[in-house]
PDB file of N, CA and C in Angstrom:
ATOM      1  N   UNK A   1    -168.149 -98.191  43.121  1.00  0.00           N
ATOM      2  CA  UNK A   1    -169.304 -98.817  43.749  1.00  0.00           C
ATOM      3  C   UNK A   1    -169.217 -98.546  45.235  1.00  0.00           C
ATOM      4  N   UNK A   2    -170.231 -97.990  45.653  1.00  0.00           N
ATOM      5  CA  UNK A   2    -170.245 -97.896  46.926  1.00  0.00           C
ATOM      6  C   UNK A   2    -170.336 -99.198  48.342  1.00  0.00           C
ATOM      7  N   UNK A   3    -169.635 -99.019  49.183  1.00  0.00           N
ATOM      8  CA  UNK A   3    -169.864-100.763  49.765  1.00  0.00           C
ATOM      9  C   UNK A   3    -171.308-100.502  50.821  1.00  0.00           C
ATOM     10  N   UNK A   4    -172.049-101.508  50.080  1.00  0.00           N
ATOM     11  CA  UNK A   4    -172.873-102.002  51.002  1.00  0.00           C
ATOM     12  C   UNK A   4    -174.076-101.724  50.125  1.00  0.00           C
ATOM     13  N   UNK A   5    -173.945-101.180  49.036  1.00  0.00           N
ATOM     14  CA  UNK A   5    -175.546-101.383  47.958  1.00  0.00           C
ATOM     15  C   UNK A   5    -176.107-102.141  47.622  1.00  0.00           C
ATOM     16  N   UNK A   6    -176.610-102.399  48.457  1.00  0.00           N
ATOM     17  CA  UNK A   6    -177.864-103.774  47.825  1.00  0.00           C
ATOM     18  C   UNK A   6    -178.151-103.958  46.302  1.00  0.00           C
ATOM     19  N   UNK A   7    -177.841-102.179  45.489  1.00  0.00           N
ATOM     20  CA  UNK A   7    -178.794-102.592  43.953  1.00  0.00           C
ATOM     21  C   UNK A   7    -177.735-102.528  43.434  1.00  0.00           C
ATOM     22  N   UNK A   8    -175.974-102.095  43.572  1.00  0.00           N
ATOM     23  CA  UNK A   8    -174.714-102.275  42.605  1.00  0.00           C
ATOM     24  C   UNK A   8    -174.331-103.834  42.281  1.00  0.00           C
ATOM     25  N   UNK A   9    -174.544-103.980  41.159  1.00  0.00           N
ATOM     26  CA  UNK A   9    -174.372-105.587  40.755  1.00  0.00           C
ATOM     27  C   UNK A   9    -172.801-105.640  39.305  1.00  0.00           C
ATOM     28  N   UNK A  10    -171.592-106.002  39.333  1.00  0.00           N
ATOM     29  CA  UNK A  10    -171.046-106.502  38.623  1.00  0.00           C
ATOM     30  C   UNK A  10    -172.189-107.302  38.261  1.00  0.00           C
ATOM     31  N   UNK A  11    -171.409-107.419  36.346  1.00  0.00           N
ATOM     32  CA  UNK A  11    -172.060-107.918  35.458  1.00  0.00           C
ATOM     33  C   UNK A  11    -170.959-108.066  34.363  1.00  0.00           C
ATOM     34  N   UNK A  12    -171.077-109.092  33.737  1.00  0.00           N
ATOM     35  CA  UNK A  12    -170.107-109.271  32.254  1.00  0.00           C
ATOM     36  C   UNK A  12    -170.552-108.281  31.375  1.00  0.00           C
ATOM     37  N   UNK A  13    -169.203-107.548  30.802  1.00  0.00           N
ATOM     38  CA  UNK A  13    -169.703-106.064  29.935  1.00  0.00           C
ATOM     39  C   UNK A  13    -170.162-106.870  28.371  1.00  0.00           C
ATOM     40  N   UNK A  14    -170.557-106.649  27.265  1.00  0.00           N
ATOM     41  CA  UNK A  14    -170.614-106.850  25.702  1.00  0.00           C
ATOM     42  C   UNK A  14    -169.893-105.909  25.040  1.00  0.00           C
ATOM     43  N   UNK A  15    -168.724-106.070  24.731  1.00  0.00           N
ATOM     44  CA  UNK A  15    -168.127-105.418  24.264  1.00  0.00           C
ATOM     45  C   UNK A  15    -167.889-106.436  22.847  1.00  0.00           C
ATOM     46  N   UNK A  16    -167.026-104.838  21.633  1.00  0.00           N
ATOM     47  CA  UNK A  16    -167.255-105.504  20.649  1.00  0.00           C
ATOM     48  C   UNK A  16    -165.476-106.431  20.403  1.00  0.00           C
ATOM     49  N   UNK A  17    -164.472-105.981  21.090  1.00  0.00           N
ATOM     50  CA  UNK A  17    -163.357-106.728  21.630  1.00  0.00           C
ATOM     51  C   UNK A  17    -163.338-107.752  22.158  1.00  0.00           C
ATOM     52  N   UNK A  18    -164.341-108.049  22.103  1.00  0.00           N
ATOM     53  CA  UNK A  18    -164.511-109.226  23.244  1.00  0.00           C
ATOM     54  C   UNK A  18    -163.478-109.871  24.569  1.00  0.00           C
ATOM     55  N   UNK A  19    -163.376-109.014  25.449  1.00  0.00           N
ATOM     56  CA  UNK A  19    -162.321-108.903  26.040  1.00  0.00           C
ATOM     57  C   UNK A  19    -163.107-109.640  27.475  1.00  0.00           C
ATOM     58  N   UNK A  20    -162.686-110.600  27.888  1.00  0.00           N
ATOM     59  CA  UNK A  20    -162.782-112.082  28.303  1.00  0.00           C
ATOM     60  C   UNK A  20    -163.517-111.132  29.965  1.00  0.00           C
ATOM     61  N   UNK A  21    -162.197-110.435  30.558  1.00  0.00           N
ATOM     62  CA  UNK A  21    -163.045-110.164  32.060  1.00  0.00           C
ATOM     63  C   UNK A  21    -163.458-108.964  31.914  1.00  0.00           C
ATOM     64  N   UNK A  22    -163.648-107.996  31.161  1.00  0.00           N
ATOM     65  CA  UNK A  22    -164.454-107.060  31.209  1.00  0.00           C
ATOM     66  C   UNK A  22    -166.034-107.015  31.873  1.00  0.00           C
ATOM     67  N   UNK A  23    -165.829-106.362  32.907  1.00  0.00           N
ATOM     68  CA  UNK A  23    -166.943-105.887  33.816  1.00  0.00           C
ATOM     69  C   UNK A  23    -167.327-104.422  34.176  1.00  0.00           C
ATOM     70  N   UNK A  24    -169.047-104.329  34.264  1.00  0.00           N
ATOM     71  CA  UNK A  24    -169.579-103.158  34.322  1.00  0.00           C
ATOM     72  C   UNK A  24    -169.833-103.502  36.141  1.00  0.00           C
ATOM     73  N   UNK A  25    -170.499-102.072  36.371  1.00  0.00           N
ATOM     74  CA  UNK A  25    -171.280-101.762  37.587  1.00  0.00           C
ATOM     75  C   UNK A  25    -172.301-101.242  37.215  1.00  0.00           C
ATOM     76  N   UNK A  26    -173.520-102.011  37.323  1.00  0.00           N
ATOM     77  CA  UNK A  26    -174.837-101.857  37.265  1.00  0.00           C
ATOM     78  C   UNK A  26    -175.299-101.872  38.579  1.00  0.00           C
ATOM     79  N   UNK A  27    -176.981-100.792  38.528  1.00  0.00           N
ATOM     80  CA  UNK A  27    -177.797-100.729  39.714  1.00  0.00           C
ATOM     81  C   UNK A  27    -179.301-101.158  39.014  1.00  0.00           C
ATOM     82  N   UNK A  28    -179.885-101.695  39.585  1.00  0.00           N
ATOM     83  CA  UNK A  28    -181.061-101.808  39.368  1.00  0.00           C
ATOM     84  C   UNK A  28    -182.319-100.623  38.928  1.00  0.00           C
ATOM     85  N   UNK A  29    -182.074 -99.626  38.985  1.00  0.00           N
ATOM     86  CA  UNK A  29    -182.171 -98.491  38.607  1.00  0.00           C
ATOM     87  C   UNK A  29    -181.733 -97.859  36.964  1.00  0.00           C
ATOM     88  N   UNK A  30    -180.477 -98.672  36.823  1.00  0.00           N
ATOM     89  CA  UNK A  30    -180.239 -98.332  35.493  1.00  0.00           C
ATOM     90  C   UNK A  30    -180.606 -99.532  34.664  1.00  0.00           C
ATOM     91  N   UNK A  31    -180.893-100.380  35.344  1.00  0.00           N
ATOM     92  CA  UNK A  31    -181.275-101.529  34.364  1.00  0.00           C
ATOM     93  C   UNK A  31    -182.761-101.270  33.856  1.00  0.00           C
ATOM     94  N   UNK A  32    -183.531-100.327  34.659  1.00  0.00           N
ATOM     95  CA  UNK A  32    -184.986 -99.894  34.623  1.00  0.00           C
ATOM     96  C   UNK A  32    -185.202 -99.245  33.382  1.00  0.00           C
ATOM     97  N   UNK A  33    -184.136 -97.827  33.627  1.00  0.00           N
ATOM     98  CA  UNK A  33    -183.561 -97.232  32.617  1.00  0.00           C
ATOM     99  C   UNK A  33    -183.457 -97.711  31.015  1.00  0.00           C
ATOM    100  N   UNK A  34    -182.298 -98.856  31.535  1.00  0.00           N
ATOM    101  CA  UNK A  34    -182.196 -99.410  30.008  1.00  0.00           C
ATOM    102  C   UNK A  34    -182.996 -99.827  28.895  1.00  0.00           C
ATOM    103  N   UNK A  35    -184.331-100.753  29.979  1.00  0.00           N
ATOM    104  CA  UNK A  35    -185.389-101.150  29.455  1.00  0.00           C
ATOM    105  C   UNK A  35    -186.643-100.249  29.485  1.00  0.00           C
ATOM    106  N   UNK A  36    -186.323 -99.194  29.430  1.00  0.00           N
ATOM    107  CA  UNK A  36    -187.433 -98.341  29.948  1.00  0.00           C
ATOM    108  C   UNK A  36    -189.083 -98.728  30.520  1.00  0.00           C
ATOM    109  N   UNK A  37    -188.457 -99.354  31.551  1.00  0.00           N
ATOM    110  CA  UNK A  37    -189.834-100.048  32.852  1.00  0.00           C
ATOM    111  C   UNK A  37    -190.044 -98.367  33.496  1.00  0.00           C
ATOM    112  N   UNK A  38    -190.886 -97.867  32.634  1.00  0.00           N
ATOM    113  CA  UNK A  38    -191.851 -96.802  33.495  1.00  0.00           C
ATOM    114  C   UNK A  38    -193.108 -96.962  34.454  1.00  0.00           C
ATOM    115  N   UNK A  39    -193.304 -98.192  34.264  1.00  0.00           N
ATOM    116  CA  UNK A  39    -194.344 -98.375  35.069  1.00  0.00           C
ATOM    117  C   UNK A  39    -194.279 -98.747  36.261  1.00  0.00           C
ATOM    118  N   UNK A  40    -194.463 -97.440  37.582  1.00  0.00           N
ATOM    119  CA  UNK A  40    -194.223 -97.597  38.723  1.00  0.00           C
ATOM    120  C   UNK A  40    -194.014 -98.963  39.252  1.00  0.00           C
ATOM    121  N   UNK A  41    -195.434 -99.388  39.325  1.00  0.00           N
ATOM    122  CA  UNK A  41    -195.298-100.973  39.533  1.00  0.00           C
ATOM    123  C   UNK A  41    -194.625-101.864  39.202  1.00  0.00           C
ATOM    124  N   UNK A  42    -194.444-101.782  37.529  1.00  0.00           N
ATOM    125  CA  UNK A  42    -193.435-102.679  37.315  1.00  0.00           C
ATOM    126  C   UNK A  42    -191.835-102.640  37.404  1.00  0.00           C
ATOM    127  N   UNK A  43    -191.864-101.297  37.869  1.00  0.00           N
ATOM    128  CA  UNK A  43    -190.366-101.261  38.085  1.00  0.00           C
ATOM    129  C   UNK A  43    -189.971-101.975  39.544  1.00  0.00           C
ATOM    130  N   UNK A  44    -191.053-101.406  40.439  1.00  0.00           N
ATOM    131  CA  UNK A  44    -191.491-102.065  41.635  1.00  0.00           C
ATOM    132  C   UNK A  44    -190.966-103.896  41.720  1.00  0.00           C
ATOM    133  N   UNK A  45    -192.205-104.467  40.691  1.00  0.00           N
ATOM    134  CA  UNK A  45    -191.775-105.630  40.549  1.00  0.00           C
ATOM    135  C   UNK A  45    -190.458-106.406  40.457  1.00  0.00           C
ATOM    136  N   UNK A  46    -189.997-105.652  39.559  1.00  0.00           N
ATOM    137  CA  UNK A  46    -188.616-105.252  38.973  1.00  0.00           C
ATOM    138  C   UNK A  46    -187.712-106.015  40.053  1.00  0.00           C
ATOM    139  N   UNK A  47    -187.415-104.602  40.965  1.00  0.00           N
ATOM    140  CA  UNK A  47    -186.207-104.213  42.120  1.00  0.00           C
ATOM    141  C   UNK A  47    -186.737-105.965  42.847  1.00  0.00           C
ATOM    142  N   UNK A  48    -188.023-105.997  43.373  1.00  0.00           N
ATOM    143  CA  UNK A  48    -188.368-107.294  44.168  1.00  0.00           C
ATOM    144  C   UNK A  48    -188.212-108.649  43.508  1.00  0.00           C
ATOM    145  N   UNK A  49    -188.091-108.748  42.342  1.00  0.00           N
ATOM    146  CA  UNK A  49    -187.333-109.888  41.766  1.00  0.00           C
ATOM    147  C   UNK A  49    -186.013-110.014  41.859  1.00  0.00           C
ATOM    148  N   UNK A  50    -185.293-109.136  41.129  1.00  0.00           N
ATOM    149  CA  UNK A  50    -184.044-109.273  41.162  1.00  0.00           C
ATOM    150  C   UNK A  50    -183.313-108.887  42.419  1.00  0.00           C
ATOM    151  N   UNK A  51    -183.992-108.829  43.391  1.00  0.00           N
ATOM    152  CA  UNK A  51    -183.124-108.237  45.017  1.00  0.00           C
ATOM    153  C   UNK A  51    -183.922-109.265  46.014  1.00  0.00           C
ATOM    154  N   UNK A  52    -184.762-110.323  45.363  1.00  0.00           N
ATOM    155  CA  UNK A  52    -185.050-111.157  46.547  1.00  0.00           C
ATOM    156  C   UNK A  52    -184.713-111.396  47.254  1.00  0.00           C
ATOM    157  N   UNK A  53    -184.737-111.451  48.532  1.00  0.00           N
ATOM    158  CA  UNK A  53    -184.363-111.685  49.853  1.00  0.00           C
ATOM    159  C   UNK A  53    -183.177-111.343  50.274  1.00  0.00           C
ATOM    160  N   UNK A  54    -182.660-110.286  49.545  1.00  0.00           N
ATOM    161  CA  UNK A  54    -180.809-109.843  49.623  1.00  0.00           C
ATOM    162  C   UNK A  54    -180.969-108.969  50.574  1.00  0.00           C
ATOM    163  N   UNK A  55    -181.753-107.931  50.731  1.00  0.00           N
ATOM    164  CA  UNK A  55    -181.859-106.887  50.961  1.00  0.00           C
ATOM    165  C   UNK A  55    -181.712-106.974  52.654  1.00  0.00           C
ATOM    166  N   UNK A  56    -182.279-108.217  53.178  1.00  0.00           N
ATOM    167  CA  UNK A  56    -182.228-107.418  55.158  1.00  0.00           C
ATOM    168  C   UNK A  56    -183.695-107.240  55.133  1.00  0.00           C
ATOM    169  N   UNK A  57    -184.328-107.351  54.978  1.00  0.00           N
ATOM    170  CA  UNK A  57    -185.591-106.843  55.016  1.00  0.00           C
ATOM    171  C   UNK A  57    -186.496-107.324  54.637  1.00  0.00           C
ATOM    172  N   UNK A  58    -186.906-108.174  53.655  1.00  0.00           N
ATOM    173  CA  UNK A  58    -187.723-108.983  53.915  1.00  0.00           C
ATOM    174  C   UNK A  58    -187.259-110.916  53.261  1.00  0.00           C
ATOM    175  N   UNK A  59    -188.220-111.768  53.655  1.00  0.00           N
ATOM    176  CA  UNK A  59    -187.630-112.871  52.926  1.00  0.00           C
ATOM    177  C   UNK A  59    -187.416-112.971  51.259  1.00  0.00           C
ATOM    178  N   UNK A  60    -187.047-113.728  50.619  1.00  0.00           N
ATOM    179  CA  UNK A  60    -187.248-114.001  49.603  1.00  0.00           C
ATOM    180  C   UNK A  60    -188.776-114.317  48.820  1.00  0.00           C
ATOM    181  N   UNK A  61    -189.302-115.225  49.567  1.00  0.00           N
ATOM    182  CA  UNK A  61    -190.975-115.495  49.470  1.00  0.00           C
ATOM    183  C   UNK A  61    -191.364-114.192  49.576  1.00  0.00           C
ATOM    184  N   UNK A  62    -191.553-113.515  50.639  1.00  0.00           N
ATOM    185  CA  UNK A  62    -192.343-112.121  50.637  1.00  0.00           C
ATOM    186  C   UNK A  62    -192.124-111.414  49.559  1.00  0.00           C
ATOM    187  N   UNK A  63    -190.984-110.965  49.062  1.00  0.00           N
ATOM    188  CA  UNK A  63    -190.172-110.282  48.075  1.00  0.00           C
ATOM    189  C   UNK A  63    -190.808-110.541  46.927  1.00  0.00           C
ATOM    190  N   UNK A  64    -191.010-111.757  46.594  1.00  0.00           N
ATOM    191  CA  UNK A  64    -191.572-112.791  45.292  1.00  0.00           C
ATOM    192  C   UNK A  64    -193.310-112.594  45.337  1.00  0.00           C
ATOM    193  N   UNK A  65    -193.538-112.457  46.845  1.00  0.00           N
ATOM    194  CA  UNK A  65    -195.091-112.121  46.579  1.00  0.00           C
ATOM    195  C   UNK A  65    -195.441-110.853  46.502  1.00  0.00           C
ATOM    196  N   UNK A  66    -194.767-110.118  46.802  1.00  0.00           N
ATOM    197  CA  UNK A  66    -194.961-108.723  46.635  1.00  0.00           C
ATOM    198  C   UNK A  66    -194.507-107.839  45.150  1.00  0.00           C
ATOM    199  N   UNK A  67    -193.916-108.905  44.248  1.00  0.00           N
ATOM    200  CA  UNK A  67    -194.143-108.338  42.850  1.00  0.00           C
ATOM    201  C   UNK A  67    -194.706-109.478  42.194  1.00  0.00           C
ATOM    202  N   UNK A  68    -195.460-110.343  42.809  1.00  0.00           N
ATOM    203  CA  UNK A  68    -196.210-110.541  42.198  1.00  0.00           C
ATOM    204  C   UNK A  68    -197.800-109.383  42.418  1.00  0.00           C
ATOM    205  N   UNK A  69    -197.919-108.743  43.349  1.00  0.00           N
ATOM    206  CA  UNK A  69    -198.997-108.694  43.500  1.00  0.00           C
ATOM    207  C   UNK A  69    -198.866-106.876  42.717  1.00  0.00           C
ATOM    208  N   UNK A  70    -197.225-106.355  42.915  1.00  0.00           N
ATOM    209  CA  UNK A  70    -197.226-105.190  42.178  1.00  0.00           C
ATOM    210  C   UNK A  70    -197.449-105.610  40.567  1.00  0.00           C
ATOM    211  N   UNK A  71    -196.778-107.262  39.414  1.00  0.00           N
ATOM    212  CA  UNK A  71    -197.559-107.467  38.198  1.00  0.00           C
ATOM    213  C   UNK A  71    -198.863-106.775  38.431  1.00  0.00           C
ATOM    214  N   UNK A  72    -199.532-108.071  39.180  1.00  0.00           N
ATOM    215  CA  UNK A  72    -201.295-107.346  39.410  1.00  0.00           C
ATOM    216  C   UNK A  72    -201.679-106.283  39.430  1.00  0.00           C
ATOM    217  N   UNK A  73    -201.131-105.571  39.883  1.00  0.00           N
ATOM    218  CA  UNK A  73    -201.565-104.099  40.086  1.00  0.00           C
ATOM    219  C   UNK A  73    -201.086-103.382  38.503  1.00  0.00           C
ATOM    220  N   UNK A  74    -199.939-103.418  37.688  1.00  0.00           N
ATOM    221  CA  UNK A  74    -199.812-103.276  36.351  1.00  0.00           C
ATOM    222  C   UNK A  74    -200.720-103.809  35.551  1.00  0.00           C
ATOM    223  N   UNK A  75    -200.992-104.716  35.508  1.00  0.00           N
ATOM    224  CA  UNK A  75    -201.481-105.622  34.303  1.00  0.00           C
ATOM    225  C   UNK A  75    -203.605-105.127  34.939  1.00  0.00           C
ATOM    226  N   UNK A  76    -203.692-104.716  36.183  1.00  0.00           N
ATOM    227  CA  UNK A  76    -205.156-104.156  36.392  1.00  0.00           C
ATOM    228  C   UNK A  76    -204.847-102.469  35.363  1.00  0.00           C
ATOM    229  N   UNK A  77    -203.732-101.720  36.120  1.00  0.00           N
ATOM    230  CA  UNK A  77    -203.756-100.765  35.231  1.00  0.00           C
ATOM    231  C   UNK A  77    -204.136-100.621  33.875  1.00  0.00           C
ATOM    232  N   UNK A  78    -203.350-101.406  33.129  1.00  0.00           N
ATOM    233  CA  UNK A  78    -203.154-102.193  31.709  1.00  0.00           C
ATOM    234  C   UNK A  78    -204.774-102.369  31.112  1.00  0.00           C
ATOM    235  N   UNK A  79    -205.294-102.843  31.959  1.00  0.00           N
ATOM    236  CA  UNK A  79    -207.016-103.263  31.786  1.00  0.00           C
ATOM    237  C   UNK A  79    -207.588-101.861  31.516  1.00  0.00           C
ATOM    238  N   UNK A  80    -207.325-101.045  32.715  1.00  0.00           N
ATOM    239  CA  UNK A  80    -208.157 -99.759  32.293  1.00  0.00           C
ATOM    240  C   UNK A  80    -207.715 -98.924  31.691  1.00  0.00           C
ATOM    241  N   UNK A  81    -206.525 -98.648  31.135  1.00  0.00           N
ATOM    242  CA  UNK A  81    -206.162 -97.721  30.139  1.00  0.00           C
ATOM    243  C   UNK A  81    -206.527 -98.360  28.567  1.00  0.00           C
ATOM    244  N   UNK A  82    -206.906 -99.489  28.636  1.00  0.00           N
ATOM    245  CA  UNK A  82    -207.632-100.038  26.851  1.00  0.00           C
ATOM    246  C   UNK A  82    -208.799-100.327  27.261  1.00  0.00           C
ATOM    247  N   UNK A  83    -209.750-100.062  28.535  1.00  0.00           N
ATOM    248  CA  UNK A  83    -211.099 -99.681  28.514  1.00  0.00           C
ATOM    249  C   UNK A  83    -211.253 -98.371  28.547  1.00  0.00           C
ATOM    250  N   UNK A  84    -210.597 -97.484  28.714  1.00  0.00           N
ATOM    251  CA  UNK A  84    -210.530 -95.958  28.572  1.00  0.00           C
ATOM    252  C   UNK A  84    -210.010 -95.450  27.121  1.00  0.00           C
ATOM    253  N   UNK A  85    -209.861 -96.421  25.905  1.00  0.00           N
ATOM    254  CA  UNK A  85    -209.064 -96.252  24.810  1.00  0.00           C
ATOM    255  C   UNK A  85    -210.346 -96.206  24.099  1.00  0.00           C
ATOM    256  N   UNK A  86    -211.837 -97.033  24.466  1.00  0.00           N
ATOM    257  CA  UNK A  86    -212.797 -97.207  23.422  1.00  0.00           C
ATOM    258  C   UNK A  86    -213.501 -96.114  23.357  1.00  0.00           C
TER     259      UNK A  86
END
């Protein structure tokens, strides 16, 4: 892990050993990945939830309103790709 990444997050691994401190290094990026969040925006949303106000850069509130307003912008997408379906 590199020092000073805002998106490298320890995390408890699932393993099938169940081995008590087993830990990964996750980035927010691969968590996108995992769940396959292709949608610009919502990946957008994504990073601004889970990095609220960590980052240096903006508050937490801002952070929180600004995926909310990237949802909006998905869920408008969302609208016109099943009015473009009929």
């Amino acid at each position: 892990m590199s020092s000073g990444n805002k998106y490298h997050r320890r995390i408890r691994g699932l393993s099938q050993y169940k081995q008590q401190d087993q830990q990964v290094v996750v980035d927010v990026y691969s968590v996108l990945t995992a769940f396959d969040v292709t949608h610009p925006a919502l990946a957008h949303a994504a990073k601004k939830i889970l990095c609220a106000g960590l980052r240096n850069k903006a508050s937490k509130l801002q952070d929180l309103t600004e995926a909310v307003d990237a949802i909006n912008r998905a869920i408008e997408d969302c609208k016109m790709e099943k009015g473009n379906e009929s």
